[in-house]
N, C-alpha and C. Protein backbone atom coordinates (compact mmCIF):
# COMPACT_ATOMS: atom_id res chain seq x y z
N UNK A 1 -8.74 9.47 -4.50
CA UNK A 1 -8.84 8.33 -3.64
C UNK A 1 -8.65 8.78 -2.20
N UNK A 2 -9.46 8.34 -1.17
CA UNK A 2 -9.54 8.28 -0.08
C UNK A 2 -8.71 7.37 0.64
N UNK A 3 -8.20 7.61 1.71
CA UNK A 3 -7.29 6.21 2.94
C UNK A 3 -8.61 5.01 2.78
N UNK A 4 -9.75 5.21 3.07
CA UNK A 4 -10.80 4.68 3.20
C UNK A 4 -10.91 3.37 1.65
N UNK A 5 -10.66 4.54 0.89
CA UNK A 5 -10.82 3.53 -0.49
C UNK A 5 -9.75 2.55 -0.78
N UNK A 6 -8.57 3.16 -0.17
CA UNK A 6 -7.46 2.34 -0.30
C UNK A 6 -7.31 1.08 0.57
N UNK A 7 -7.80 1.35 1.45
CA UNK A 7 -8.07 0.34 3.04
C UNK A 7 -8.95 -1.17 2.12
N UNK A 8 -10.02 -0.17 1.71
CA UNK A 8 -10.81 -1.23 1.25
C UNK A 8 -10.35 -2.04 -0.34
N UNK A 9 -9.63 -1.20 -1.20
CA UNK A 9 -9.48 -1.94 -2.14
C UNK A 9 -8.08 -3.00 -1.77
N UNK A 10 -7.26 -2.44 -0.95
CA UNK A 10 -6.44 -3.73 -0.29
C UNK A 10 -7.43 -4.86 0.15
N UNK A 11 -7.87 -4.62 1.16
CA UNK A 11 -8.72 -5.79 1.69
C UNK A 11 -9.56 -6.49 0.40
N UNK A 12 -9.65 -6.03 -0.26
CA UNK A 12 -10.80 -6.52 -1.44
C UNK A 12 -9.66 -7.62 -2.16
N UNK A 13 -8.39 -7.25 -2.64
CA UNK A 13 -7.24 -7.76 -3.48
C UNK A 13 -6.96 -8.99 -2.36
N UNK A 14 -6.95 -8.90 -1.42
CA UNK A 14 -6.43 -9.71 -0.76
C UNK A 14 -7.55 -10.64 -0.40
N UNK A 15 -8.44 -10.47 -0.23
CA UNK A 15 -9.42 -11.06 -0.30
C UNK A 15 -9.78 -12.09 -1.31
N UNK A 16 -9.60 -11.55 -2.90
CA UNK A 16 -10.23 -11.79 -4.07
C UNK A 16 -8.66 -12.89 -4.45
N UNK A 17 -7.57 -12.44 -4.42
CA UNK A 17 -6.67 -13.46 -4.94
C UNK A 17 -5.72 -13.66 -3.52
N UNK A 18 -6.15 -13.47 -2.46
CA UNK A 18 -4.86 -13.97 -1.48
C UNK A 18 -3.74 -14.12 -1.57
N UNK A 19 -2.22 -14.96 -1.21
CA UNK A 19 -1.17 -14.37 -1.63
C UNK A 19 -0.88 -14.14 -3.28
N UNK A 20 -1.42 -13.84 -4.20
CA UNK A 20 -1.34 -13.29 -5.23
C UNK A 20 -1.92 -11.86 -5.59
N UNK A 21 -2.15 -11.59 -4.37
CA UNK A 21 -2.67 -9.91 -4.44
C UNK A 21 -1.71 -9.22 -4.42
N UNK A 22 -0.15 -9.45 -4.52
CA UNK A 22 0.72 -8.49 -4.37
C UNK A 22 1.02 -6.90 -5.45
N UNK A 23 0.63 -7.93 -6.74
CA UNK A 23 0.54 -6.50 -7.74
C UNK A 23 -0.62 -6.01 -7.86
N UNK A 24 -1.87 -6.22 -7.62
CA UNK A 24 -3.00 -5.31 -7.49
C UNK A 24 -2.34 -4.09 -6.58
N UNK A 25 -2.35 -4.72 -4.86
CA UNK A 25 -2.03 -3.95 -3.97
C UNK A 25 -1.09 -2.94 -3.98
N UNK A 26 -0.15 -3.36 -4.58
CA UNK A 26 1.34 -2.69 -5.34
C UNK A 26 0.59 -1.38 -5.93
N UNK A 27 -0.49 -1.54 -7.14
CA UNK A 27 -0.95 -0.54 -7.64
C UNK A 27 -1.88 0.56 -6.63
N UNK A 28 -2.60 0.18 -5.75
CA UNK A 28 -2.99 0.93 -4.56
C UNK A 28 -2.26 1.36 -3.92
N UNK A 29 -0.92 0.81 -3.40
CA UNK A 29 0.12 2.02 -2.71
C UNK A 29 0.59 3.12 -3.49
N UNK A 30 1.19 2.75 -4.69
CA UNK A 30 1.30 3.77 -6.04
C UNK A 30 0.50 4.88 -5.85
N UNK A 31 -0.59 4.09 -6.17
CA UNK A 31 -1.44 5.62 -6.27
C UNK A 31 -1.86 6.17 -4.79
N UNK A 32 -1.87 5.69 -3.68
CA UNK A 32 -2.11 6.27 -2.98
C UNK A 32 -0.50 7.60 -2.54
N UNK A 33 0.52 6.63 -2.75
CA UNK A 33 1.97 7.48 -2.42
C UNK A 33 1.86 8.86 -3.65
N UNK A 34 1.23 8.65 -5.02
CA UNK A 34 0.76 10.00 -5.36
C UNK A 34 0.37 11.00 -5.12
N UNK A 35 -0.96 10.26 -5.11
CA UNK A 35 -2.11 11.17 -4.30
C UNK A 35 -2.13 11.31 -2.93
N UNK A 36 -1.87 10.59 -2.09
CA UNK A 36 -2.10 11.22 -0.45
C UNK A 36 -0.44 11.48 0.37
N UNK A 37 0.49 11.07 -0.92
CA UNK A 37 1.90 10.89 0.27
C UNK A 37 2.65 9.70 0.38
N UNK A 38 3.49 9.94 0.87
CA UNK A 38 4.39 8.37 1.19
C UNK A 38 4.42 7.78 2.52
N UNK A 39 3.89 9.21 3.53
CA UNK A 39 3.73 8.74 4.86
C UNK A 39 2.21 8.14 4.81
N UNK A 40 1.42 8.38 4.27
CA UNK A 40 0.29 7.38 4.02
C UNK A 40 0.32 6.23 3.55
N UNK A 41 1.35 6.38 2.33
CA UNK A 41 1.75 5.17 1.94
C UNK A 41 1.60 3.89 3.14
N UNK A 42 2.71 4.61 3.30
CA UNK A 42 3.57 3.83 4.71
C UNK A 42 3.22 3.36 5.74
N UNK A 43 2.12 3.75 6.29
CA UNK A 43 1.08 3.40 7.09
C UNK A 43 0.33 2.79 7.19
N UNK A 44 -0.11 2.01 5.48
CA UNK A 44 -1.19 1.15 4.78
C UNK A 44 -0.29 0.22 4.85
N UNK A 45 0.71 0.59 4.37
CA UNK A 45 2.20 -0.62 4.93
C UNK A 45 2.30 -1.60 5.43
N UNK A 46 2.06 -0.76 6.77
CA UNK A 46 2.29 -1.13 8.05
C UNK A 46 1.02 -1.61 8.79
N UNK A 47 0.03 -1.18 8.90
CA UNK A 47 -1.68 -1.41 9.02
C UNK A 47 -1.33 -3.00 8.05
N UNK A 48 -1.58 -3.20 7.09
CA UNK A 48 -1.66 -4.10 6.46
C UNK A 48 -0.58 -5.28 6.66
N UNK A 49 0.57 -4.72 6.66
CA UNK A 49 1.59 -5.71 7.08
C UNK A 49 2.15 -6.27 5.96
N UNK A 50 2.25 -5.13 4.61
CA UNK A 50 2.41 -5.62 3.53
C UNK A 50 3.83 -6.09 2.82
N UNK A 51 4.51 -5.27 3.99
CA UNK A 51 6.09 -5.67 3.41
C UNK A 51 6.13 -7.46 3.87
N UNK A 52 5.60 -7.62 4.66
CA UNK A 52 5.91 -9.02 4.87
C UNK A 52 5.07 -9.78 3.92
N UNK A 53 4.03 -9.97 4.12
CA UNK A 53 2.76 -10.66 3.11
C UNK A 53 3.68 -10.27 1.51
N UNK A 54 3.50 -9.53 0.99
CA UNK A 54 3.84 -9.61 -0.27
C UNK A 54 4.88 -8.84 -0.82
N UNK A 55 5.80 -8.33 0.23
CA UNK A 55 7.18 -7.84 0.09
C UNK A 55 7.03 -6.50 -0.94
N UNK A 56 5.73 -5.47 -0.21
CA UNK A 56 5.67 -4.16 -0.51
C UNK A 56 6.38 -3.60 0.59
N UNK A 57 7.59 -2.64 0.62
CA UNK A 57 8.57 -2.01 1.33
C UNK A 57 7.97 -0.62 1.41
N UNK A 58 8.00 0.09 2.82
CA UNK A 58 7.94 1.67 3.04
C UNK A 58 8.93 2.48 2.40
N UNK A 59 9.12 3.54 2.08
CA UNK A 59 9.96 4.19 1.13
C UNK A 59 10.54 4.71 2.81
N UNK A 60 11.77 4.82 2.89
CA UNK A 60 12.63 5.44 3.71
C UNK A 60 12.02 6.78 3.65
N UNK A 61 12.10 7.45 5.01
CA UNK A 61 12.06 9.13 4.97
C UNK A 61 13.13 9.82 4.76
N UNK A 62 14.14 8.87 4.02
CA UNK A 62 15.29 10.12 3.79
C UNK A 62 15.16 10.15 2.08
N UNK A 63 14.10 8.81 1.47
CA UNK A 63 13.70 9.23 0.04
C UNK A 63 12.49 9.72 -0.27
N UNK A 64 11.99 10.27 0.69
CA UNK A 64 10.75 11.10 1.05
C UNK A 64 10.99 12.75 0.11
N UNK A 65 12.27 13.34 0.71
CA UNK A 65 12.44 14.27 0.18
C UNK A 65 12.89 14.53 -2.01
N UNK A 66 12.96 13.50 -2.21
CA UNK A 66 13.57 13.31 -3.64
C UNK A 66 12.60 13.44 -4.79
């Protein structure tokens, strides 16, 4: 998965069920915090504004290292 794919399958979830996109989206940070990182994570986060909208949280950088 690409930032690109992730960008878009958020927008798509949110799109497709609005505030009920929280566990789709949930599953796109997952896998993106796999595959690309947690500071990517974190950034889709934040770009998106997801901790607020559907109370997806950035992982602290001090549980970055764990």
């Amino acid at each position: 998965m690409t930032i690109d794919d992730a960008r878009r399958r958020i927008q798509s979830a949110m799109d497709q069920y609005g505030q009920r996109a929280g566990v789709a989206i949930e599953l796109v940070v997952n896998e993106v915090r796999s595959n690309l990182g947690h500071e990517t994570a974190n950034d889709l986060i934040d770009e998106f504004d997801l901790e607020l909208l559907f109370n997806i949280p950035p992982i602290e950088s001090h549980w970055q290292n764990f």
